[in-house]
N, C-alpha and C. Protein backbone atom coordinates (compact mmCIF):
# COMPACT_ATOMS: atom_id res chain seq x y z
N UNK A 1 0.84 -1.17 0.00
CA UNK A 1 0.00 0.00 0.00
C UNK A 1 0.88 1.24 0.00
N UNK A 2 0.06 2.56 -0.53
CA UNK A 2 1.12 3.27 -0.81
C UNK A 2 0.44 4.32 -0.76
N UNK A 3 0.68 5.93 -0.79
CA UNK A 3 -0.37 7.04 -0.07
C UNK A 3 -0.64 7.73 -1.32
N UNK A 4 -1.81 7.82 -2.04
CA UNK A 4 -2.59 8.28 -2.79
C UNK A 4 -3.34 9.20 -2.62
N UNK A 5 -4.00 10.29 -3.60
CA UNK A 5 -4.64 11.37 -3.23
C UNK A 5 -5.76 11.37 -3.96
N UNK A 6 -6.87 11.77 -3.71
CA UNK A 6 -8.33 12.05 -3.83
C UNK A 6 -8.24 13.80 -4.56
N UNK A 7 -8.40 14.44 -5.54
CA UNK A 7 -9.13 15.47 -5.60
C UNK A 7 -9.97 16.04 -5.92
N UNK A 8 -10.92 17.17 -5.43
CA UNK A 8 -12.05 17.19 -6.06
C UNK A 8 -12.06 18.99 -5.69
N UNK A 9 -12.57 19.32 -7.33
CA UNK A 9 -12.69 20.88 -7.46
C UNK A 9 -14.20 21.20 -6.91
N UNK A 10 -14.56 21.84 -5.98
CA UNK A 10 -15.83 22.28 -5.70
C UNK A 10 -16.60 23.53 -5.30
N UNK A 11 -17.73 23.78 -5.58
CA UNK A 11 -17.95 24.80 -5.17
C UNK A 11 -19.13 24.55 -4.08
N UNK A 12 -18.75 25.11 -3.06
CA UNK A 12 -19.42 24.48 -1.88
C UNK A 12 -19.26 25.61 -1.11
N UNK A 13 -20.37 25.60 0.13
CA UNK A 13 -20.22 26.54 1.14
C UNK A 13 -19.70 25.46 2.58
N UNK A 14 -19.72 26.21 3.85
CA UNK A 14 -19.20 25.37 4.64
C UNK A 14 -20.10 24.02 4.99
N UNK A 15 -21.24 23.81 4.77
CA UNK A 15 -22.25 22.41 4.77
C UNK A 15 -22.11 21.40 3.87
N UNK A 16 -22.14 22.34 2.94
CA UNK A 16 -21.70 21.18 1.64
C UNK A 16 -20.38 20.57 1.83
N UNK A 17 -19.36 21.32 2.01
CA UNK A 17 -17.57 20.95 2.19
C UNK A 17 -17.95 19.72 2.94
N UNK A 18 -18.84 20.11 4.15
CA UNK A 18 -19.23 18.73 5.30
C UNK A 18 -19.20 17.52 5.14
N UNK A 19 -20.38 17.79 3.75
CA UNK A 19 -21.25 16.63 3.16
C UNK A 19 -20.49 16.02 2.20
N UNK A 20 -19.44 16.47 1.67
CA UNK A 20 -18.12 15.35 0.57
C UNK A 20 -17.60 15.24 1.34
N UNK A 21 -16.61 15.90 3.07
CA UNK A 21 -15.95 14.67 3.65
C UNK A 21 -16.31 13.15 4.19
N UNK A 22 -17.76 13.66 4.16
CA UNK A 22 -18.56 12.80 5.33
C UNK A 22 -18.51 11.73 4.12
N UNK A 23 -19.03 11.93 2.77
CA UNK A 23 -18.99 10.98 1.56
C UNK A 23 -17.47 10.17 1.67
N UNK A 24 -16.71 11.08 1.52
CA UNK A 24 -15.26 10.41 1.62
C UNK A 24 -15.08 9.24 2.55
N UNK A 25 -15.01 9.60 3.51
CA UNK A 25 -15.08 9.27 4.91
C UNK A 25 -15.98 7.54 4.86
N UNK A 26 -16.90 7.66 4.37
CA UNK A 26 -17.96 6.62 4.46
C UNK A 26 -17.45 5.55 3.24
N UNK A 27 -16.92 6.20 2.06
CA UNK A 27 -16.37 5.41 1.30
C UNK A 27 -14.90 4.88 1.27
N UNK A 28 -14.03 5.55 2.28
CA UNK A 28 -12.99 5.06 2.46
C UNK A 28 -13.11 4.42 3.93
N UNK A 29 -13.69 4.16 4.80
CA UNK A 29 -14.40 3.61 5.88
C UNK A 29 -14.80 2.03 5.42
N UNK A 30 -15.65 1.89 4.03
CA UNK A 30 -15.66 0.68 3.89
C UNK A 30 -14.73 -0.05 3.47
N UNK A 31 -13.51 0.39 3.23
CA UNK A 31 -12.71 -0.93 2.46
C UNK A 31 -11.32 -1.01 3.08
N UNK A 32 -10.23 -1.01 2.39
CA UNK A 32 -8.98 -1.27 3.60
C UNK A 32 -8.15 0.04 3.00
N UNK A 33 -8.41 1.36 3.29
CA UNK A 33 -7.92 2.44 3.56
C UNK A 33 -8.16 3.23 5.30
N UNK A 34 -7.06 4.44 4.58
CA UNK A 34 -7.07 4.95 5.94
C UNK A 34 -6.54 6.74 5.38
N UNK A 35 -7.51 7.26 5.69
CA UNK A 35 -6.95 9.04 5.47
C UNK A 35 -5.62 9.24 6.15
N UNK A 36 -4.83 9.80 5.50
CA UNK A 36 -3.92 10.32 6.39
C UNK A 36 -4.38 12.15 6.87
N UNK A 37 -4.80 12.56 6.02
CA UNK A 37 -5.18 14.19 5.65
C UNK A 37 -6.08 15.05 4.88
N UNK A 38 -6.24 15.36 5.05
CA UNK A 38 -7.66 16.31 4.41
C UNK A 38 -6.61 17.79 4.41
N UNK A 39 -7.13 18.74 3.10
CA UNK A 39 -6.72 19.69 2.68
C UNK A 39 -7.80 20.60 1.97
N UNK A 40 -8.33 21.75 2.59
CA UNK A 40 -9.12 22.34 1.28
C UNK A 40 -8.10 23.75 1.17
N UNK A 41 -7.87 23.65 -0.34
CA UNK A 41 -7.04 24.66 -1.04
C UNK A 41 -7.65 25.63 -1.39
N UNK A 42 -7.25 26.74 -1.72
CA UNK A 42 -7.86 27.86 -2.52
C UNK A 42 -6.67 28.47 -3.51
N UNK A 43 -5.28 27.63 -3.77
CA UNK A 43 -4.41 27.77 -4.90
C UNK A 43 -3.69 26.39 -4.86
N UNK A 44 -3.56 26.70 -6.02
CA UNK A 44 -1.95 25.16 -6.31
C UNK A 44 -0.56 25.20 -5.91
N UNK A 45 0.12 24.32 -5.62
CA UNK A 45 1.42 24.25 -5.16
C UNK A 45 1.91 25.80 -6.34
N UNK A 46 2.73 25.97 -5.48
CA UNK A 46 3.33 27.30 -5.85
C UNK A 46 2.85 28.52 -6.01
N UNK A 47 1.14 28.62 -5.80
CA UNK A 47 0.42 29.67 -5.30
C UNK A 47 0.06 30.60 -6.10
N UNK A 48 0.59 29.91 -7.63
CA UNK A 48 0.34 31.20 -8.31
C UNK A 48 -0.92 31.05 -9.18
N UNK A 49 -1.53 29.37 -9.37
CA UNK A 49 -2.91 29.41 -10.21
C UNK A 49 -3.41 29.57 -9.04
N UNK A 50 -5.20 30.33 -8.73
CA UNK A 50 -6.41 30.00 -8.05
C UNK A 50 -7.04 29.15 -8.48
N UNK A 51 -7.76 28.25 -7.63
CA UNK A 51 -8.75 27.23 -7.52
C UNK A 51 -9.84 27.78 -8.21
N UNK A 52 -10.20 29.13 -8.04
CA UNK A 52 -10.99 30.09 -8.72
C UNK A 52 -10.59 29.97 -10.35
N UNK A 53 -9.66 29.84 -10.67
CA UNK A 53 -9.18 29.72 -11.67
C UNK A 53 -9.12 28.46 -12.86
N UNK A 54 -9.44 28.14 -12.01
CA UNK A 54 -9.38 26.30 -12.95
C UNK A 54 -11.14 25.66 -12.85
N UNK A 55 -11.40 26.13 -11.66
CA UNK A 55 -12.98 25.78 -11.30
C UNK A 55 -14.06 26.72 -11.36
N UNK A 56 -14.17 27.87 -11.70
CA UNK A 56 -14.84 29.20 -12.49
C UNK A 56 -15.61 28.85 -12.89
N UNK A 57 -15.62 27.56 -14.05
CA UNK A 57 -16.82 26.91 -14.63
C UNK A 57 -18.36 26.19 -13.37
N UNK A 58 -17.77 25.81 -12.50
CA UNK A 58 -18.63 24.96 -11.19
C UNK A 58 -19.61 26.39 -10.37
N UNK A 59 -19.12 27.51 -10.11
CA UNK A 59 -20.13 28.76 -9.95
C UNK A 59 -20.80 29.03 -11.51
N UNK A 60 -20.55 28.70 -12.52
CA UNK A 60 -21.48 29.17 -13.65
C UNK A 60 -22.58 27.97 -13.58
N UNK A 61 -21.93 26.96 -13.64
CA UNK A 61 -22.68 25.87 -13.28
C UNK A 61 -23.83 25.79 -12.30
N UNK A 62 -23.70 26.43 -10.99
CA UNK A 62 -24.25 26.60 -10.00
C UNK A 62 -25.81 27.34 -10.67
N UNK A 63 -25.20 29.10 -11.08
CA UNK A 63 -25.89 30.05 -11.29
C UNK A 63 -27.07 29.13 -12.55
N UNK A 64 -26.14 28.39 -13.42
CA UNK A 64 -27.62 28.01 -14.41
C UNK A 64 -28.71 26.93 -13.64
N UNK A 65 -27.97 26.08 -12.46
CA UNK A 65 -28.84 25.29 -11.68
C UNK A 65 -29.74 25.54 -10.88
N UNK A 66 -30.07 26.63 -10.16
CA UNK A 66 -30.16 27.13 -9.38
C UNK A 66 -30.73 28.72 -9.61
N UNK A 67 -31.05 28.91 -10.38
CA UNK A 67 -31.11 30.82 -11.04
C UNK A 67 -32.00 31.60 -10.16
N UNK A 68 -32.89 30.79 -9.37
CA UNK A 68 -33.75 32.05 -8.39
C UNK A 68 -32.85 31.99 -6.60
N UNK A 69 -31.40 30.86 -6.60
CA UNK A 69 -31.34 31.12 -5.35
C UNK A 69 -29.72 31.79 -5.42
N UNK A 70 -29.54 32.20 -4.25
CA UNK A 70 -28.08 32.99 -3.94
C UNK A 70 -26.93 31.87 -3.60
N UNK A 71 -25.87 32.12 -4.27
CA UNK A 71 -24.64 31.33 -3.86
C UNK A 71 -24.43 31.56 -2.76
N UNK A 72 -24.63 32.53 -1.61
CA UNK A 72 -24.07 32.57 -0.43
C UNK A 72 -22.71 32.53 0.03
N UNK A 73 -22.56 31.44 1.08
CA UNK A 73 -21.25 31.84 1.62
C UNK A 73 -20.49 30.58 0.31
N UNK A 74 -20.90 30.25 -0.72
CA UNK A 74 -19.90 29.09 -1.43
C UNK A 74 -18.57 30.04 -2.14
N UNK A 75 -17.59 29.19 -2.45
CA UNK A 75 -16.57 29.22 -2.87
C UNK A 75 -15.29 28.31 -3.60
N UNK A 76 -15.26 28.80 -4.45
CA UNK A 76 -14.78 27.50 -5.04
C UNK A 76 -13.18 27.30 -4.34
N UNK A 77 -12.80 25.99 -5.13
CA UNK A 77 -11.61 25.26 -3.52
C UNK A 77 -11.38 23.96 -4.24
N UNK A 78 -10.67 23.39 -3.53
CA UNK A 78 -10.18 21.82 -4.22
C UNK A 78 -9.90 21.03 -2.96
N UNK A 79 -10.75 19.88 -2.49
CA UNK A 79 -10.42 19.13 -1.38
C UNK A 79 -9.59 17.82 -1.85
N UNK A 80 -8.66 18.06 -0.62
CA UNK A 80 -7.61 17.07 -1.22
C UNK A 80 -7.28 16.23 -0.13
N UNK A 81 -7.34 14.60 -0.57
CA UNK A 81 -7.66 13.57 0.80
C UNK A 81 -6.43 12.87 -0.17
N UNK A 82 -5.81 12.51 1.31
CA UNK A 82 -4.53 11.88 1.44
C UNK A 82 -4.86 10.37 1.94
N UNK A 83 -4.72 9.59 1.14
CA UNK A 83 -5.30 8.24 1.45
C UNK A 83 -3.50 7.53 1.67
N UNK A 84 -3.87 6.13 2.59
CA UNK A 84 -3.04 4.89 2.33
C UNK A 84 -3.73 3.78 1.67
N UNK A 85 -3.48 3.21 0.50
CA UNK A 85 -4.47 2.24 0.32
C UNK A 85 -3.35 1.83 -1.35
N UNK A 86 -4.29 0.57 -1.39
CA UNK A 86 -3.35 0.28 -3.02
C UNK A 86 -4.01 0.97 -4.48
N UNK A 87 -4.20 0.92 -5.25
CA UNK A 87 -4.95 1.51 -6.41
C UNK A 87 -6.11 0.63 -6.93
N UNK A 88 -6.31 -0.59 -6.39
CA UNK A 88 -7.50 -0.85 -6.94
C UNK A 88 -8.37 -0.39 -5.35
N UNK A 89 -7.83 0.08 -4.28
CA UNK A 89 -9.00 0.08 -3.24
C UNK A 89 -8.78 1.83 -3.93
N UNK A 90 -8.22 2.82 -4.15
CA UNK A 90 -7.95 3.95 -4.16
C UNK A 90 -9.32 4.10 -5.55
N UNK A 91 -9.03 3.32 -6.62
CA UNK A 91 -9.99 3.38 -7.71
C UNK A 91 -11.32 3.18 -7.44
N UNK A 92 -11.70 2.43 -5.94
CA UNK A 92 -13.02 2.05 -6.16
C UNK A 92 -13.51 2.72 -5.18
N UNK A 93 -13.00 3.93 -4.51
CA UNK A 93 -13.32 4.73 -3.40
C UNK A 93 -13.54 5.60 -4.31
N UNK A 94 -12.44 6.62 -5.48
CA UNK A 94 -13.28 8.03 -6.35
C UNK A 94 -14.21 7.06 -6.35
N UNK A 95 -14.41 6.25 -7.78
CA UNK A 95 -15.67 5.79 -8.40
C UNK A 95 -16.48 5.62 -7.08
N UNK A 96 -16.97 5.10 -6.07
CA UNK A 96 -17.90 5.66 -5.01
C UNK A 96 -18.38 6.96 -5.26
N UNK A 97 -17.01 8.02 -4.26
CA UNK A 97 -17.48 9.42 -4.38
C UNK A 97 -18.19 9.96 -5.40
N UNK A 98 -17.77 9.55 -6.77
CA UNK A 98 -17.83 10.57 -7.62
C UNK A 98 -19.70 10.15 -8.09
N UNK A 99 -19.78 8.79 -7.86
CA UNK A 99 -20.95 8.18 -7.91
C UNK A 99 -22.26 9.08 -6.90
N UNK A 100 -21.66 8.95 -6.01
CA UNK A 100 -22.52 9.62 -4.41
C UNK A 100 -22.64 11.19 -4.64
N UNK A 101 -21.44 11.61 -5.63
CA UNK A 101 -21.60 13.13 -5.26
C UNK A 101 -22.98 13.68 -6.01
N UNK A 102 -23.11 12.81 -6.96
CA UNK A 102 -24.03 13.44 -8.39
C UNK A 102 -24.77 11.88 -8.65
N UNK A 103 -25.68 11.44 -7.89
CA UNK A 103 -26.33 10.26 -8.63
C UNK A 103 -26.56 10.61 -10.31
N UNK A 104 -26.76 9.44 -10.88
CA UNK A 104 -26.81 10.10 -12.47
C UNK A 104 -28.42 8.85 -12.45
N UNK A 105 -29.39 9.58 -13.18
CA UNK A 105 -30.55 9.54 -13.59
C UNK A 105 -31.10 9.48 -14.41
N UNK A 106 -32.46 9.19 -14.68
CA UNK A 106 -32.90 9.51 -15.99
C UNK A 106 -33.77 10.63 -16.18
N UNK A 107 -34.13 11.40 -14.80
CA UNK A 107 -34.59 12.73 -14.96
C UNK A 107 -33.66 13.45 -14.63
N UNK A 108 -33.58 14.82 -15.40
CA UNK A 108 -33.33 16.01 -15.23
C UNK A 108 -32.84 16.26 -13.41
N UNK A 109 -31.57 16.38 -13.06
CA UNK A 109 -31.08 17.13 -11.41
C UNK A 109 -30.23 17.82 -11.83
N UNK A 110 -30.16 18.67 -10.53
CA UNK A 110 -29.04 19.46 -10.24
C UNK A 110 -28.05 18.71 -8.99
N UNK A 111 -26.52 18.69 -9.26
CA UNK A 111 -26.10 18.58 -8.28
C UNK A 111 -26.18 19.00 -7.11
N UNK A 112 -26.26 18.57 -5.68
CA UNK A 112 -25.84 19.56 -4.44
C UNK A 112 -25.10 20.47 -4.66
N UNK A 113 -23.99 19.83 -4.67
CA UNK A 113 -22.74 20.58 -5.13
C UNK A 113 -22.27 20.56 -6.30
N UNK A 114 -21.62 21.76 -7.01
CA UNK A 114 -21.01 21.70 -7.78
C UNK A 114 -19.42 20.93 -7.83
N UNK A 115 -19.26 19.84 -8.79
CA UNK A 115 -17.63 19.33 -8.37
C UNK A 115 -17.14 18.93 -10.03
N UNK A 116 -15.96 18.43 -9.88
CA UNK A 116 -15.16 18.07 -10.88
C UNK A 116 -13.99 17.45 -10.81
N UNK A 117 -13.99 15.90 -10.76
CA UNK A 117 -12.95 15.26 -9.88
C UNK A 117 -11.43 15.72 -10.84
N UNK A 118 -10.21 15.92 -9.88
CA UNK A 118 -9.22 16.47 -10.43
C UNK A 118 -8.15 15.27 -10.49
């Protein structure tokens, strides 16, 4: 096993941020991982792109989902989970998340959150 990372671009306020660790958490809970760390960013190593910058699209996203309510306190960010685990448990924990974050349907939703696994 070997320490792998989770990322995910989002635009979330502080409830939502909640509600993908708690996802994380529950999907790396079932199998033979272990977090080492949790990180929410608001730039990339070396500080010079913004998270704002790469994820810009996830608030437009928001505004067409959503058009009569207020973004509030959200902000876009990149949560970054520091796993121990091998790559087929690491592969089947995103595919969880990314599953849980956005069920996919055959009617018409909006995400909770806006995301975009990185």
């Amino acid at each position: 096993m070997r320490t792998r990372d989770l990322k995910f671009g989002l635009y979330a306020d502080e409830q939502g941020l909640t509600w993908v660790k708690e996802l994380v958490e529950d999907a790396v809970g079932s199998r033979t991982a272990r977090i080492i760390s949790e990180t929410v960013a608001h730039t990339f190593i070396g500080g010079e792109l913004s998270t704002s910058g790469v994820y810009g699209f996830l608030a437009e996203q928001w505004a067409v989902e959503h058009p009569a309510q207020s973004s509030g306190a959200r902000e876009l960010i990149e949560l970054r989970v520091h796993l121990v685990c091998s790559l087929r448990t690491w592969r089947a924990i995103r595919k969880t998340v990314i599953k849980t974050l956005c069920p996919e349907g055959t009617a018409p939703h909006a995400c909770r959150v806006p995301w975009m696994a990185a």
